[in-house]
Protein backbone atom coordinates (compact mmCIF):
# COMPACT_ATOMS: atom_id res chain seq x y z
CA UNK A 1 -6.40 5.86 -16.50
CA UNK A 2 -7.12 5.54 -13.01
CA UNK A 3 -5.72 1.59 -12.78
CA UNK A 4 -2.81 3.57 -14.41
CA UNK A 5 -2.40 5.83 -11.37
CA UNK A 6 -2.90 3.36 -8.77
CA UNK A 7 -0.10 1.13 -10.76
CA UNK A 8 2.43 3.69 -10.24
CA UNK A 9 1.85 5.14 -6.69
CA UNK A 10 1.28 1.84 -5.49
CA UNK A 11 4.46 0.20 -7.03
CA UNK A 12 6.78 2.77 -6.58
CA UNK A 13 5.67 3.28 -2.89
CA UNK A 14 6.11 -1.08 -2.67
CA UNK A 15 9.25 -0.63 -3.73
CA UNK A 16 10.59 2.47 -1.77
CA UNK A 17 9.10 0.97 1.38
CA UNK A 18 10.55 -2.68 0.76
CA UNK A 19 14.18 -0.85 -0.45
CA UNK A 20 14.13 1.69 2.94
CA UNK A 21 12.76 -1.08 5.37
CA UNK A 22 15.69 -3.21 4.42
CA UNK A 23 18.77 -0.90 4.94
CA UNK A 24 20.58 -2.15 8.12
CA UNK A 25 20.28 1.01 9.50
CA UNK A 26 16.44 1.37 9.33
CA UNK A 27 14.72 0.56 12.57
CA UNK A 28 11.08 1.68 12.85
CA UNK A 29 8.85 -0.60 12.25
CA UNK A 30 5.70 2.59 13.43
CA UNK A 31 6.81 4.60 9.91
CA UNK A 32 7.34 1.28 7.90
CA UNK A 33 3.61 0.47 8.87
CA UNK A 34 2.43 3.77 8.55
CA UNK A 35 3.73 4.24 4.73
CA UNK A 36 2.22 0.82 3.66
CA UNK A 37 -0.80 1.41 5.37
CA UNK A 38 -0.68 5.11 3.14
CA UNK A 39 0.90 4.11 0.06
CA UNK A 40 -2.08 0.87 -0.07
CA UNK A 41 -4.87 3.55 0.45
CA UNK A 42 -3.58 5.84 -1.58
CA UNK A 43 -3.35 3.65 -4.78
CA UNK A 44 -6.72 1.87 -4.02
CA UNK A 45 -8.37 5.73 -3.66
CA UNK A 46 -7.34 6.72 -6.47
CA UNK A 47 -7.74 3.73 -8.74
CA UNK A 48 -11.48 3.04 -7.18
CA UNK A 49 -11.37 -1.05 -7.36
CA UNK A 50 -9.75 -4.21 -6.51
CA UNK A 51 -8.40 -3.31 -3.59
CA UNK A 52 -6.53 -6.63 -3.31
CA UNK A 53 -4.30 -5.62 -5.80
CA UNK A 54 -3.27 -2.72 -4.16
CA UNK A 55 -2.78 -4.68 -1.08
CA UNK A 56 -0.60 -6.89 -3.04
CA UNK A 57 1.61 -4.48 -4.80
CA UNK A 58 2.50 -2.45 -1.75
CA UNK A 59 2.71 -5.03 0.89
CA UNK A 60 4.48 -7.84 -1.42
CA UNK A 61 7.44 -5.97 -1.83
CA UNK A 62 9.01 -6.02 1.61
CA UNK A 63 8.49 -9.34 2.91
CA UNK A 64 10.43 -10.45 -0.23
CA UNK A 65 13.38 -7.88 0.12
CA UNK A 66 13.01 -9.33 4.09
CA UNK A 67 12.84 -13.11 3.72
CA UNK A 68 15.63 -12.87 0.90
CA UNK A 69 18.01 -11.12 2.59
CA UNK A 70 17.40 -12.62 6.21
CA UNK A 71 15.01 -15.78 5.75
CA UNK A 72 12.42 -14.68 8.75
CA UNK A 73 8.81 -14.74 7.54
CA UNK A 74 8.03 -11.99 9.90
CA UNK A 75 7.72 -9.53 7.26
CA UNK A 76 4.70 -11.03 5.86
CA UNK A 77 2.65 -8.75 8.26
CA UNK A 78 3.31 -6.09 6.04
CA UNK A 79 0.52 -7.26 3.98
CA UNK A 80 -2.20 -6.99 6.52
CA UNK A 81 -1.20 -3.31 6.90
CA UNK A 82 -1.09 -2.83 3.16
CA UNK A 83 -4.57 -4.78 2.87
CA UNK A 84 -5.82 -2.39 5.96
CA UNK A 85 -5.14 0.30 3.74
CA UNK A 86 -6.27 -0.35 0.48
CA UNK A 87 -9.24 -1.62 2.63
CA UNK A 88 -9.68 2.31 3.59
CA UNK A 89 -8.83 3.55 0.30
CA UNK A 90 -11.24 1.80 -1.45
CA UNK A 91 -13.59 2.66 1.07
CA UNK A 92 -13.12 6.38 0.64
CA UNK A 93 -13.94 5.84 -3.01
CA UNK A 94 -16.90 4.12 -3.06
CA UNK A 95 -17.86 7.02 -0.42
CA UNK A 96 -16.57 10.01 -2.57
CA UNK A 97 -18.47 8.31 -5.88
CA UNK A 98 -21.45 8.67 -4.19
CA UNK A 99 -21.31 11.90 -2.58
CA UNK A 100 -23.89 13.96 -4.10
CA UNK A 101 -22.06 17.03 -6.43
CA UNK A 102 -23.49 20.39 -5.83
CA UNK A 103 -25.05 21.97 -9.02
CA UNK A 104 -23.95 25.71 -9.71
């Protein structure tokens, strides 16, 4: 269930960052980063392993929408920031998973 979760927030957010960073009009690369470095942690929280993957599914999306549509391999940076963040995510898990629950 929880690869499940991480599968959809992490490929929906790949996509809606690779589809917004794209439009002609979109110029900030500070929010593009920002929302794969969220997006990344976010999946690899919540699905608690392989944070690779994560990585991968959030960060691939935009250097393909980027080298397809102007051929500049740039965009490949995007998946350092996605792999920074799944990198924190999955840190925050293993931290959370051991934390201790207080008994009523």
């Amino acid at each position: 269930m929880r690869t499940r979760v991480g599968l959809v927030i992490g490929g929906f957010g790949g996509i809606l960052i690779a589809y917004i960073d794209s439009r002609p009009t979109w110029d900030d690369t500070g929010l593009t980063v920002a929302a794969l470095v969220t997006f990344a942690g976010i999946a690899s929280f919540a699905a608690g392993r392989r944070p690779w993957l994560w990585a991968l599914l959030v960060g691939a999306p935009t250097p393909l929408f980027e080298i397809a549509q102007t051929g500049q391999p740039a965009a490949l940076a995007a998946l350092l920031f996605a792999a920074i963040g799944a990198a924190i995510g999955w840190a925050a898990s293993r931290v959370a998973a051991a934390e201790p629950r207080p008994s009523d």
